[in-house]
Protein backbone atom coordinates (compact mmCIF):
# COMPACT_ATOMS: atom_id res chain seq x y z
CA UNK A 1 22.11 -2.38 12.32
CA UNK A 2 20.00 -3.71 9.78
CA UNK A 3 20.90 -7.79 9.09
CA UNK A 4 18.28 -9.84 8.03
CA UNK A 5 15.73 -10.17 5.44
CA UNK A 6 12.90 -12.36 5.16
CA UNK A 7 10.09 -13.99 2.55
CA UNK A 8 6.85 -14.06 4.20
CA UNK A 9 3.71 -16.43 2.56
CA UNK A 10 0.39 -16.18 4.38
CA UNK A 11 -2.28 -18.65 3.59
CA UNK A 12 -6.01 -18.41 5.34
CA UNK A 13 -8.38 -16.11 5.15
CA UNK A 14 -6.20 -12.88 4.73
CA UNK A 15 -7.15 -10.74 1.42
CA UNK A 16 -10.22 -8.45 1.64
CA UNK A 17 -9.57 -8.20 5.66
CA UNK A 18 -7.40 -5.42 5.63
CA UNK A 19 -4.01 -7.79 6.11
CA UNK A 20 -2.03 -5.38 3.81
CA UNK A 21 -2.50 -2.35 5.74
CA UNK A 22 -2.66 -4.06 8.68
CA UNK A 23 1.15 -5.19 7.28
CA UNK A 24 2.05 -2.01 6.10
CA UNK A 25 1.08 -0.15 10.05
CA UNK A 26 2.79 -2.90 11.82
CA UNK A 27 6.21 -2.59 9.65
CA UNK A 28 5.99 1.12 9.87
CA UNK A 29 5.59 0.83 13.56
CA UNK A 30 8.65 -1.57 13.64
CA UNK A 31 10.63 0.57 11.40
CA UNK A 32 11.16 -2.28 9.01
CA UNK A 33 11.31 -1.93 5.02
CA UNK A 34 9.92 -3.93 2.25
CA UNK A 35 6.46 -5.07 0.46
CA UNK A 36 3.46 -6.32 1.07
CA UNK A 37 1.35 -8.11 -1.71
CA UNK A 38 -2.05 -10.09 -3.08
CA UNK A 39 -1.62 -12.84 -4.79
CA UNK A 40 -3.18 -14.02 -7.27
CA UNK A 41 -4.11 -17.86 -5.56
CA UNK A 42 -5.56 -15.90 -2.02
CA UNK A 43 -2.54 -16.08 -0.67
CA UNK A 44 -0.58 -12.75 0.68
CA UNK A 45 3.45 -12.63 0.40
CA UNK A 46 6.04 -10.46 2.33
CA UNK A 47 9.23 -9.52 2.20
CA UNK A 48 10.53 -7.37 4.92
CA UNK A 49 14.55 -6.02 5.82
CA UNK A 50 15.45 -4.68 8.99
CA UNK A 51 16.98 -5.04 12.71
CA UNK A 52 16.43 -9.10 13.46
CA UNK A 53 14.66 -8.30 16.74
CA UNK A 54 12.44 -5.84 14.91
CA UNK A 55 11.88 -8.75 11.71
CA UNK A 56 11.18 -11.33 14.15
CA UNK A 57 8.26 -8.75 15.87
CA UNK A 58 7.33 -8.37 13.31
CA UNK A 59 6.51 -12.18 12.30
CA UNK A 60 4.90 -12.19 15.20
CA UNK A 61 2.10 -9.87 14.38
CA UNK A 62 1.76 -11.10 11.17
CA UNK A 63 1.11 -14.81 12.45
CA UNK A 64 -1.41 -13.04 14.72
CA UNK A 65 -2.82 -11.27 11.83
CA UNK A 66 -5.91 -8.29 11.32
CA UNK A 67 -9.15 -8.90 13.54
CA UNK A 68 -11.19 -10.14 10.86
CA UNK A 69 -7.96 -12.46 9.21
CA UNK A 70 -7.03 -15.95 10.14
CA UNK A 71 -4.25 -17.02 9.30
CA UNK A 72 -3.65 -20.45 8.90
CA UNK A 73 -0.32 -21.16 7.58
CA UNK A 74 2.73 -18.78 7.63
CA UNK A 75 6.03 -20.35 5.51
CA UNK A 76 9.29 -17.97 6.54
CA UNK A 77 12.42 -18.01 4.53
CA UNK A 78 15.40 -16.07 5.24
CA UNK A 79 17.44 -14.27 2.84
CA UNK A 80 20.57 -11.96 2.85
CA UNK A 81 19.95 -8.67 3.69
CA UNK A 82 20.45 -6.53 0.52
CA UNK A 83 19.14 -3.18 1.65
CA UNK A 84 16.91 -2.87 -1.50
CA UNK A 85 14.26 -1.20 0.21
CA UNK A 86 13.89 2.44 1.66
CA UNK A 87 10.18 2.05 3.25
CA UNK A 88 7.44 -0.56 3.31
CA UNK A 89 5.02 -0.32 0.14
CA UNK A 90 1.92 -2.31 -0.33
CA UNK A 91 2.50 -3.22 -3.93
CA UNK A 92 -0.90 -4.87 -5.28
C-alpha cells in the first residue's frame, strides 16, 4: 500500500555528478514514483510517493548520494500521499 509522500532538498555538491539519474535508478529500483529536479541555486529537490519502507530506503540512498556527489545537507518534509504520480521522471 502506497502511504506516504515526501519533499526532498539536497544541498552540496550534487548537480553535474549524475545525482538525478543516480535518483531516478534508485527510485526505479525501489518502485517509488515522483520527480527529480535542478535547481536553479545548486541545489537538487525531490519529491517521491510510495510504500513508507520503500520512501524511507530510499532517503537513505539519497543521503548517501552518487560517487562523485556529497551531499551535505538533506531537509525532508512529509506530505499526504496524493497518488499524483505514475513513475519517477527527472524533470530539469
Amino acid at each position: 500500500m502506497k502511504d506516504v509522500c515526501v519533499h526532498l532538498l539536497i544541498e552540496g555538491r550534487v548537480q553535474g555528478v549524475g545525482f538525478r539519474y543516480f535518483a531516478l535508478k534508485c527510485a526505479q529500483k525501489l518502485n517509488v514514483t515522483g520527480w527529480v529536479r535542478n535547481n536553479f541555486d545548486g541545489t537538487v529537490e525531490i519529491e517521491v510517493e510510495g510504500d513508507r519502507s520503500a520512501v524511507e530506503e530510499y532517503i537513505a540512498k539519497i543521503k548517501l548520494g552518487p560517487t562523485w556527489g556529497n551531499v551535505k545537507d538533506l531537509s525532508v518534509e512529509y506530505k499526504s500521499y496524493e497518488g499524483k504520480y505514475s513513475s519517477f521522471e527527472v524533470t530539469r
